[in-house]
Protein backbone atom coordinates (compact mmCIF):
# COMPACT_ATOMS: atom_id res chain seq x y z
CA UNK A 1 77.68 30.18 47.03
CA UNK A 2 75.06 31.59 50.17
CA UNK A 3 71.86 32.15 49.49
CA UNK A 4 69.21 34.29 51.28
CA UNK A 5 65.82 32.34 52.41
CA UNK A 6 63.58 35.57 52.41
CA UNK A 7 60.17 34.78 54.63
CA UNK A 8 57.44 37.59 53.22
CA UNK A 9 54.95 39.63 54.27
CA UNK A 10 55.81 41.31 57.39
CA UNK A 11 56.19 45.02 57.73
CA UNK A 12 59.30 47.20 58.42
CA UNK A 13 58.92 49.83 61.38
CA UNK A 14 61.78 51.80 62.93
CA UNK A 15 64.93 53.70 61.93
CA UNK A 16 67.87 52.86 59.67
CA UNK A 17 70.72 54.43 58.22
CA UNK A 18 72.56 54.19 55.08
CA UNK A 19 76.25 52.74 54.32
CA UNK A 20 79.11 54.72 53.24
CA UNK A 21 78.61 55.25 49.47
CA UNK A 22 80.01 53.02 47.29
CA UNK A 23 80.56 54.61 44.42
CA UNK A 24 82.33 57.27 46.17
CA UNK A 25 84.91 55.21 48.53
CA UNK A 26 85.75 53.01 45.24
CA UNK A 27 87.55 56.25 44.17
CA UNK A 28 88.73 57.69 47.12
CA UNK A 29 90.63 54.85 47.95
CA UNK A 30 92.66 54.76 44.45
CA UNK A 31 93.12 58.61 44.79
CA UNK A 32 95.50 57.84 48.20
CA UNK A 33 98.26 56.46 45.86
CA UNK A 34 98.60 60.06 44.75
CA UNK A 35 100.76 60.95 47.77
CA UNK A 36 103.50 59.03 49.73
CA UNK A 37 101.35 61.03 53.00
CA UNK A 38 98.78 59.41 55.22
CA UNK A 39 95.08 59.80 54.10
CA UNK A 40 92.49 59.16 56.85
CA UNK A 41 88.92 57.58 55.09
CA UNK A 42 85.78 58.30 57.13
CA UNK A 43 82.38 56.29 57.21
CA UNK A 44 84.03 53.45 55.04
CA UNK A 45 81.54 50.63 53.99
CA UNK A 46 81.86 47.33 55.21
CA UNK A 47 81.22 45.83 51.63
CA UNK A 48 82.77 43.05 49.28
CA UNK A 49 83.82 45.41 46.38
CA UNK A 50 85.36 48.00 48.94
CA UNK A 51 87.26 45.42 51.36
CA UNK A 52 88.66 43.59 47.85
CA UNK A 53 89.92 47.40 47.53
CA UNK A 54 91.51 47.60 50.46
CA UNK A 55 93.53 44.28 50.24
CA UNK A 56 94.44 45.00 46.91
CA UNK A 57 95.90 48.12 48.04
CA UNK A 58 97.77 46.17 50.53
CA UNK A 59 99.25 44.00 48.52
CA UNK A 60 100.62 46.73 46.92
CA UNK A 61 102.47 48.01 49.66
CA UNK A 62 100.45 50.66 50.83
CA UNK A 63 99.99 50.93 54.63
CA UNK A 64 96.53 50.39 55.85
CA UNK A 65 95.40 50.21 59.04
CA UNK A 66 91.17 50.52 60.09
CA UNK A 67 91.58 52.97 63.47
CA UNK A 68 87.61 52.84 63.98
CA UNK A 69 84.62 51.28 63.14
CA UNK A 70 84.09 52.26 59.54
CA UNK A 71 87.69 54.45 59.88
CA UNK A 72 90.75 54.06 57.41
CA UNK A 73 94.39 55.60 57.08
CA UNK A 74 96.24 54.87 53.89
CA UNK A 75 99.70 55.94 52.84
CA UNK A 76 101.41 54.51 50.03
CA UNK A 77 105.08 55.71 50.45
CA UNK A 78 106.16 52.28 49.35
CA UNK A 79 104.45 51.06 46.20
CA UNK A 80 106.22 47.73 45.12
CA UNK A 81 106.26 48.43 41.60
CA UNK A 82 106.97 44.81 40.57
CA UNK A 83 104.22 43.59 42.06
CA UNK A 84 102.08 45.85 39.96
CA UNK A 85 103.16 43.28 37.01
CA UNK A 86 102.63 40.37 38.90
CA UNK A 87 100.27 37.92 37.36
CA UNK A 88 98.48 37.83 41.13
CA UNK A 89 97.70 41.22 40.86
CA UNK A 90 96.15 41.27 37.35
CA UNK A 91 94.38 38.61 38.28
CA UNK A 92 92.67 40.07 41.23
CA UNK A 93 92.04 43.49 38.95
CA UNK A 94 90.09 41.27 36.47
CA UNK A 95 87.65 40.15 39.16
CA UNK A 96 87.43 44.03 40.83
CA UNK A 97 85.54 47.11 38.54
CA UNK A 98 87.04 49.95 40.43
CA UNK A 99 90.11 48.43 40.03
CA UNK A 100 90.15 50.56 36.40
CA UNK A 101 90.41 54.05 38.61
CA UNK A 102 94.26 52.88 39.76
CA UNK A 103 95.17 53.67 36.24
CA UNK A 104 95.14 57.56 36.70
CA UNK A 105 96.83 57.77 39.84
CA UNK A 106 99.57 54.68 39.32
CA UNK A 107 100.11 56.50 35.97
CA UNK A 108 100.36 60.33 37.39
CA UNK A 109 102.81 59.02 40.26
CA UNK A 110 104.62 56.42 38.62
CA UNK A 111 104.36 56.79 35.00
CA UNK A 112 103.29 53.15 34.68
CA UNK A 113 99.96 51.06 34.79
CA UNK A 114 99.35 47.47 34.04
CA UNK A 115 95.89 46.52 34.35
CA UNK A 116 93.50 43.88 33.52
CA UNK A 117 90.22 43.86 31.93
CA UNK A 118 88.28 45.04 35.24
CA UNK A 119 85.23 42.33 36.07
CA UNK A 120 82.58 43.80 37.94
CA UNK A 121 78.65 43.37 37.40
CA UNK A 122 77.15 41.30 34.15
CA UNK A 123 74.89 43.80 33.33
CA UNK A 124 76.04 44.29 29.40
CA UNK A 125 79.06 46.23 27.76
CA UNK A 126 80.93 48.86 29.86
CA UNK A 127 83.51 50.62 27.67
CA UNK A 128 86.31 51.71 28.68
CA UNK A 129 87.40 53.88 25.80
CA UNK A 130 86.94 57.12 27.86
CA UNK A 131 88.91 56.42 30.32
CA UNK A 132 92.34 55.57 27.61
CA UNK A 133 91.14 58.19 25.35
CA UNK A 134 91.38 60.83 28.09
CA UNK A 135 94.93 59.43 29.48
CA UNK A 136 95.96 59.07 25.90
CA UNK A 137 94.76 62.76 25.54
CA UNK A 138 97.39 63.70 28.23
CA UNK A 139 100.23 62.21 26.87
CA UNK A 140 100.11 58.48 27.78
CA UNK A 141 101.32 55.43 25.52
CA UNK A 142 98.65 52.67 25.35
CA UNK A 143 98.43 49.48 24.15
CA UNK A 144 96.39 46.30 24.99
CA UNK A 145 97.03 42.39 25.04
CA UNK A 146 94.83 41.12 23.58
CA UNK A 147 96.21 37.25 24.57
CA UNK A 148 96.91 38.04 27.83
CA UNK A 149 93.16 40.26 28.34
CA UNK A 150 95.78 43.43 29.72
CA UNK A 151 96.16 46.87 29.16
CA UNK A 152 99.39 48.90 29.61
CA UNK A 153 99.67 52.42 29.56
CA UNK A 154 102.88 54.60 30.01
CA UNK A 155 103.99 58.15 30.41
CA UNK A 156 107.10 59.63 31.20
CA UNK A 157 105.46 62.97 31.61
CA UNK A 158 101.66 63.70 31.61
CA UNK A 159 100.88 66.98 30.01
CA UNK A 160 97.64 69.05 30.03
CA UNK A 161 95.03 69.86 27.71
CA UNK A 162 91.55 70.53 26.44
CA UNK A 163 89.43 67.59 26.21
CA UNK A 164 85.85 66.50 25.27
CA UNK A 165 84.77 63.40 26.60
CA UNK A 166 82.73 61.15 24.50
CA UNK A 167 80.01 60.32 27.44
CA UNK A 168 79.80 61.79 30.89
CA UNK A 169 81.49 58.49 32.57
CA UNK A 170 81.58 59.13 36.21
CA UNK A 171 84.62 56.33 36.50
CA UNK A 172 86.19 57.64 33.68
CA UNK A 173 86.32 61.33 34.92
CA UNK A 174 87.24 60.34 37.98
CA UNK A 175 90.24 58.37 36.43
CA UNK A 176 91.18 61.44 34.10
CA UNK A 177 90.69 63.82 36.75
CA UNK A 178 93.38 61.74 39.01
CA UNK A 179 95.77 61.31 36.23
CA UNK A 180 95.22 65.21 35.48
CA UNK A 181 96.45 66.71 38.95
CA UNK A 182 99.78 65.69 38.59
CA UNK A 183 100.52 66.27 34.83
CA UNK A 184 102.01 69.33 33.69
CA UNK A 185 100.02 72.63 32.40
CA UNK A 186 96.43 73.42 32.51
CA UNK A 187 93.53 70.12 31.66
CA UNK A 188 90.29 71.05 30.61
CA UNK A 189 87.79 68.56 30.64
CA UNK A 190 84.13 69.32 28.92
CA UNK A 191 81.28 66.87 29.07
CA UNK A 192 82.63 65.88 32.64
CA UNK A 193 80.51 63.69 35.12
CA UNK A 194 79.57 65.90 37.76
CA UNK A 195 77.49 63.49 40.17
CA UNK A 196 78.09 63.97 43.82
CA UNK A 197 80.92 61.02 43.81
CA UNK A 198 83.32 62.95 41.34
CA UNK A 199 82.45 66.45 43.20
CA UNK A 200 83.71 64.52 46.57
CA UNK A 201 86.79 63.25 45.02
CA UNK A 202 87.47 66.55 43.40
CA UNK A 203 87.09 68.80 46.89
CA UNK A 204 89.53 66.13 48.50
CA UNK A 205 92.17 66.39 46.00
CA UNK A 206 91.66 70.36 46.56
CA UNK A 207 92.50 69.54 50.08
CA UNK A 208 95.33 67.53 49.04
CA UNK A 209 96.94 70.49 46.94
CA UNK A 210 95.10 70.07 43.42
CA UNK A 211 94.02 72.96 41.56
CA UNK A 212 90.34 72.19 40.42
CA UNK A 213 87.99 74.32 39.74
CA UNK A 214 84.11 74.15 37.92
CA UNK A 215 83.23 71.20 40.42
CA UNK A 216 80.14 70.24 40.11
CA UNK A 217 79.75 71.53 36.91
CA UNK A 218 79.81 69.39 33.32
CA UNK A 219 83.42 71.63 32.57
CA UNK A 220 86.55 71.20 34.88
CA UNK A 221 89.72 73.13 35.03
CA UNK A 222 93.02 71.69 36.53
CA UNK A 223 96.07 72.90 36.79
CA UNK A 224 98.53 70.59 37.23
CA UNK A 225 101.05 70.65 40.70
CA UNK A 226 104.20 68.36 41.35
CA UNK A 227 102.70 66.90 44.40
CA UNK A 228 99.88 65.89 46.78
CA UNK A 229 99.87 65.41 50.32
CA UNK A 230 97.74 63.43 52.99
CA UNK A 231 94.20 64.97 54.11
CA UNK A 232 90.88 63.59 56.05
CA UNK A 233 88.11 63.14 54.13
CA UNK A 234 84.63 61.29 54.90
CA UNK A 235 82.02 59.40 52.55
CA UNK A 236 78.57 60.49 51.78
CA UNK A 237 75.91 58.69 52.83
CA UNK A 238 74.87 55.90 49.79
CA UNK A 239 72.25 57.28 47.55
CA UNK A 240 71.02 53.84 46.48
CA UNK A 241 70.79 52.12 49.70
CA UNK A 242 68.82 55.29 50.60
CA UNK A 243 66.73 55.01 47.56
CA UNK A 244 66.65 51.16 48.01
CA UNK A 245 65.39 51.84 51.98
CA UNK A 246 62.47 53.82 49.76
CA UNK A 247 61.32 50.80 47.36
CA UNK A 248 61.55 48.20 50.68
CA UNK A 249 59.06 50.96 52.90
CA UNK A 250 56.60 51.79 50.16
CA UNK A 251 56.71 47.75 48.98
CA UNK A 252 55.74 46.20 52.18
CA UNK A 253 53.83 49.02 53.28
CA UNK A 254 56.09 50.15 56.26
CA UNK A 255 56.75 53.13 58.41
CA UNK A 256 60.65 53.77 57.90
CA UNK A 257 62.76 56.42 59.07
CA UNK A 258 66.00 56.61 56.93
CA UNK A 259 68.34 58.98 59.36
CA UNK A 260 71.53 61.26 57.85
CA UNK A 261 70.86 61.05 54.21
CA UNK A 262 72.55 63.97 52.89
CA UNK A 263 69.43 64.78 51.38
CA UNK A 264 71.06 67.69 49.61
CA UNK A 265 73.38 65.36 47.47
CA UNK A 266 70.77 63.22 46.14
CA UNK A 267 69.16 65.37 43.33
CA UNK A 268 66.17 63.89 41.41
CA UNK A 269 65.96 60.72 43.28
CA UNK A 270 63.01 61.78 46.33
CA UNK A 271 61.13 63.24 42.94
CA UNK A 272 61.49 60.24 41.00
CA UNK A 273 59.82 58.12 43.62
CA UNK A 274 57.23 60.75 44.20
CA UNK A 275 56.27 60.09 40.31
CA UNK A 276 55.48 56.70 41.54
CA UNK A 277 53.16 58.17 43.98
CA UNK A 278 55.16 57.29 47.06
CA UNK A 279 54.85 60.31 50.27
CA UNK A 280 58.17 60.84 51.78
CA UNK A 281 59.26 63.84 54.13
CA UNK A 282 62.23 65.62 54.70
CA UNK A 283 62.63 65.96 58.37
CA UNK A 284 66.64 67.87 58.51
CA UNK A 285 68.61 65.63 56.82
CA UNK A 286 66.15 62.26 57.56
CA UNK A 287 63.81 60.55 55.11
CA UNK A 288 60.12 59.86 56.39
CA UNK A 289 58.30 57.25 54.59
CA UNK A 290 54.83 56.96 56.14
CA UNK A 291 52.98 53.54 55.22
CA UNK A 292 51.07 53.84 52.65
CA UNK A 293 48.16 51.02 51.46
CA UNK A 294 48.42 52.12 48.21
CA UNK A 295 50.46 55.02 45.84
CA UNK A 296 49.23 56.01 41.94
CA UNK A 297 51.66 56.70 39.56
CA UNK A 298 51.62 60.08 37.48
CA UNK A 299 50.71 60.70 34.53
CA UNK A 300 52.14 63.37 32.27
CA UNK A 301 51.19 66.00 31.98
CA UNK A 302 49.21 65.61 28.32
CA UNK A 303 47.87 62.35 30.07
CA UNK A 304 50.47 59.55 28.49
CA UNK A 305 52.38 57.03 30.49
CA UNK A 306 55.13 58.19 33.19
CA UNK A 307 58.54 57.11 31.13
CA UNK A 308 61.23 56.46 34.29
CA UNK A 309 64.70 57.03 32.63
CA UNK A 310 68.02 56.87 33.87
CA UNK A 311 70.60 59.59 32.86
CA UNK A 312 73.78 62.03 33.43
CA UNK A 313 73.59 63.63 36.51
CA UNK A 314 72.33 65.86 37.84
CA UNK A 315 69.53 62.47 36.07
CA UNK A 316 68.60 59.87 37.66
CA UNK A 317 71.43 57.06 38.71
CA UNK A 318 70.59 54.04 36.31
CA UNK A 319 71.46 51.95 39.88
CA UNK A 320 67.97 52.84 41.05
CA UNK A 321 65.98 51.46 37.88
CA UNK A 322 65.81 48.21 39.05
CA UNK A 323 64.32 49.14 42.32
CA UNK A 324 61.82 51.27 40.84
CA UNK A 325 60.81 49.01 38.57
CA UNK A 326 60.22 46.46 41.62
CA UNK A 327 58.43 49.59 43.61
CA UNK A 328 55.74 50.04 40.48
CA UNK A 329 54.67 46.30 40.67
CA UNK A 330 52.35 47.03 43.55
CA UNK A 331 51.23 50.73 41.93
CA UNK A 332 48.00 51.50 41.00
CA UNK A 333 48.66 52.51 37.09
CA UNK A 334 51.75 51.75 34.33
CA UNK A 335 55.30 53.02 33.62
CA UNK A 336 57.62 52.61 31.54
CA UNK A 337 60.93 52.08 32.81
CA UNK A 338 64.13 52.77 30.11
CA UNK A 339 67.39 51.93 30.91
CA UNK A 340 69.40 53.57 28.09
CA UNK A 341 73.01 52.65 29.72
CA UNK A 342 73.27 48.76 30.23
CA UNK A 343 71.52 46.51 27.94
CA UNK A 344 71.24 43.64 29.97
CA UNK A 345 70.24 45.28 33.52
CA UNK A 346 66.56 44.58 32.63
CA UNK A 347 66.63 40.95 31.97
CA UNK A 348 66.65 39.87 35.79
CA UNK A 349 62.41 41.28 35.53
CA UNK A 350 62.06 37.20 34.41
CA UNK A 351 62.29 36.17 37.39
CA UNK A 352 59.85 38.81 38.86
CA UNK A 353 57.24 37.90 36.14
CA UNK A 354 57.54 34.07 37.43
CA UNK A 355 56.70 35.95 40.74
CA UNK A 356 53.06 37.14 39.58
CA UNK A 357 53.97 40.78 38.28
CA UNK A 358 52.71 41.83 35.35
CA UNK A 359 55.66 43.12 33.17
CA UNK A 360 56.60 43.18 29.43
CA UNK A 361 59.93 43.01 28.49
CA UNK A 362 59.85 45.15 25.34
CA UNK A 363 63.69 44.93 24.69
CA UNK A 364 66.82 45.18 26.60
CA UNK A 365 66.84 48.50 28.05
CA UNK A 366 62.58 48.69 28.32
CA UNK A 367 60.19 47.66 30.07
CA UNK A 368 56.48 48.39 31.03
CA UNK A 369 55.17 47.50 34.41
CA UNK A 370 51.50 47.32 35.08
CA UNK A 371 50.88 47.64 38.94
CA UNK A 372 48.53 45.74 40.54
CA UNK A 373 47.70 48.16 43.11
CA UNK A 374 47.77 45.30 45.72
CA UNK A 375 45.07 43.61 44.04
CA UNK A 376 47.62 40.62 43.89
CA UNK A 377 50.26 39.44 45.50
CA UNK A 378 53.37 38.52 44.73
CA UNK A 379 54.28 34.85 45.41
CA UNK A 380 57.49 33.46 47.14
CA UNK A 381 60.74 32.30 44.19
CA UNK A 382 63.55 31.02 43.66
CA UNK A 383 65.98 32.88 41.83
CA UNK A 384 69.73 33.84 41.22
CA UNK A 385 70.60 37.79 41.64
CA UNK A 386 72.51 38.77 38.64
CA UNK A 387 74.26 41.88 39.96
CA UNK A 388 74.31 43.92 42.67
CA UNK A 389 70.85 46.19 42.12
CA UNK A 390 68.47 43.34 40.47
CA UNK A 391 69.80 41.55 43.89
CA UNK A 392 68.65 44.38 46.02
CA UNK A 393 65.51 44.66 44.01
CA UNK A 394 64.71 40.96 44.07
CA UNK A 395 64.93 41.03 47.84
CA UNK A 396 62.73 43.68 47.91
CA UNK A 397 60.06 41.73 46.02
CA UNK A 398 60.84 38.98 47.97
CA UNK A 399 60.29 40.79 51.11
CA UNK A 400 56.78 41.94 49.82
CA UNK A 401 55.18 38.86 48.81
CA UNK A 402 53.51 35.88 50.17
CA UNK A 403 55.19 32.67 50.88
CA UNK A 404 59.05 31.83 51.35
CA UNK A 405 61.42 32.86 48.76
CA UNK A 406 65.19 31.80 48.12
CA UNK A 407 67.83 34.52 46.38
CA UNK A 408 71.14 32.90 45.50
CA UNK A 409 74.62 34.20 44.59
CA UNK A 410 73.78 36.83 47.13
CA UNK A 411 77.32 37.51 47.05
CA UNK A 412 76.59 40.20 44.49
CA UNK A 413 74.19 41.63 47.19
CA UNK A 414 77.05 41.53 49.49
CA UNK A 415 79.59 43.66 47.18
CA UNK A 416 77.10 46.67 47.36
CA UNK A 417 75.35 46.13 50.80
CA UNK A 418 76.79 46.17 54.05
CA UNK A 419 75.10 43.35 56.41
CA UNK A 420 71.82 43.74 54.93
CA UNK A 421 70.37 41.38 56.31
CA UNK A 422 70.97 42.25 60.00
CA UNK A 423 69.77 45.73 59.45
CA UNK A 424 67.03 44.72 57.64
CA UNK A 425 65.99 41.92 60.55
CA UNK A 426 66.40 44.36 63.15
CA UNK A 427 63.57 46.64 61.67
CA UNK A 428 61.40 43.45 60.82
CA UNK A 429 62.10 41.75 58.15
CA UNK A 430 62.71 38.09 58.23
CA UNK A 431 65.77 37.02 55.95
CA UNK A 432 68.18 33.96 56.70
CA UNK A 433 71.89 33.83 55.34
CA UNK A 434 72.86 30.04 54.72
């Protein structure tokens, strides 16, 4: 297990630039088994979860080959559908979470998926019931092992229809969605995610031959066609390492640059950390975050305390919670921060209270921060990261206070976060790998 030794206090100053997104290549990458044709992945992440992908995806018999720096061709003309049962490769699915999203596509070329109860994050329940429901809605057989911890689902022929999902799941639209292109007739699907990820993976299917239209809307249309073929497609810029850049600048009271943002695709997220009284600039399509002493949180508008939720998009991504609640330690004023989607995400603010901030946990999914408007300091810990955002945001906290601090499992940093630590080093920061 490596650990990060985190020395505090010293500013940030320069220009950085976000990863691939996440989120986005997770799907992308599933959505090549959808034609026997070559895809060609731009601005791929150099991340745990993604290069777990990619190997998986090899082992499967799909041709990959990396033909630049953060470049990617895939084409799956030879799927070796045994393997697919293999006890190797439910294994590896159980220890992968976007290994759930090869069900749609395995299912919409092949008629077949075997797949194991996807691992991932310990950050509470996360259904999958949307996901089968909407397959099952198309036609599919399901059933699950329960011995064996596996779900099959089959389908000699996938056929379309009208469908309300039960919660806007952006994995388990994008999973529908995939299994939908191929299946026969016209899919409707109301209550839809419709966060930038999903509109990506929509407009390259598009380009692949689908027939989708209401993207970026909460109602999609799809009319089914007999086959895909290979396209070029390239990754938005990640809108939590961008909002994570945010947190780390206004934290140590830095001067940071964050270049090619896509500022367009990341909604509510500059607004939300304008709440917390943090100045940033657009510059183009940059991020300016001038140092700032000190930032006030709002009020509303009838003079309560600032509630920071997380919700559906075109809400706020519950991945950023954590780092805003890490960002209002150091405030001047109180918010309450709700996390209504994963009832253990909060519990990782333990290990920030042992740090000096002043937060009550009022139950899994709230908590109230009261800033200390740099009146204190945080001291140097030692702690475990959960998952990958309470990771990022304890290195963030880490970064900001006094003393030497020590973050462990930091391979859970590593599955979201490409070579964080060099980037971070080469703007100022002082964090050792061991």
């Amino acid at each position: 297990m490596a650990s990060f030794i985190i020395e505090g206090g010293h500013r940030l100053a320069g220009d950085i630039h976000p990863q691939g997104a996440k989120n986005e290549v997770l799907q992308i990458i599933c959505a090549t088994l959808l034609t026997a044709e070559k895809v060609t992945v731009h601005n791929v992440p150099n991340i745990l979860d993604v290069n777990n992908l990619i190997q998986l995806m090899r082992d499967m018999g799909v041709e990959v080959s990396k033909t630049g720096i953060a470049t990617y061709t895939f084409q799956a003309a030879r799927i070796d559908t045994a393997y697919l049962e293999s006890d190797e490769f439910l294994k590896k699915c159980s220890s992968l979470r976007g290994s759930v999203m090869l069900v749609g596509p395995l299912l919409a070329r092949f008629g077949k998926a075997v797949i194991s109860k996807p691992g991932g994050d310990k950050i509470g329940r996360r259904r999958l019931d949307t996901h089968f429901i909407g397959i099952q809605r198309l036609g599919a057989g399901f059933s699950y092992n329960e011995t064996a911890g596996t779900f099959e689902i089959t389908a000699n022929r996938l056929k379309g229809t009208y469908m309300l999902l039960d919660e806007a799941s952006v994995t388990g639209t994008a999973n529908i969605v995939m299994a939908a292109v191929r299946a026969e007739g016209k899919t409707t699907i109301y209550n839809a995610a419709c966060e930038p990820y999903v509109q990506q993976l929509c407009r390259m299917l598009n380009r692949m031959g689908a027939k989708i239209t209401g993207i970026a809307s909460n109602l999609l249309t799809i009319e089914g066609v007999k086959e895909l073929h290979g396209t070029e497609h390239t990754i938005l810029p990640d809108m939590i390492e961008v909002g994570s850049f945010i947190g780390m600048a206004a934290m140590t009271a830095s001067e940071l640059t964050i270049r090619n943002v896509s500022y367009e695709n990341l909604g509510i997220i500059p607004q939300c950390f304008r709440r917390l009284g943090i100045r940033l600039e657009q510059q183009g399509d940059d991020i300016y975050v001038p140092a700032q002493e000190t930032y006030e949180i709002e009020s509303f508008i009838d003079g309560s305390i600032m509630t920071i939720a997380d919700a559906p998009w075109p809400g706020l991504t519950p991945d950023l919670l954590s780092v805003m609640l890490v960002v209002a330690i150091q405030a001047k004023g109180s918010v309450l921060i709700h996390q209504k989607m994963f009832e253990s995400r909060l519990f990782f603010v333990d290990k920030l209270i042992d740090m000096g901030a002043q937060i009550i946990l009022c139950d899994p999914h709230r908590a109230v921060v009261i800033g200390h408007n740099h009146g204190l300091r945080l001291h140097g810990g030692n702690m475990t990261s959960p998952d990958i955002r309470a990771g990022i945001a304890l290195l963030i906290a880490a970064m900001s206070a006094d003393g030497i601090s020590r973050i462990h499992n930091i391979e859970q940093i590593d599955r979201g976060y490409q070579d964080i630590e060099g980037r971070l080093n080469a703007i100022g920061a002082r964090i050792t790998r061991i």
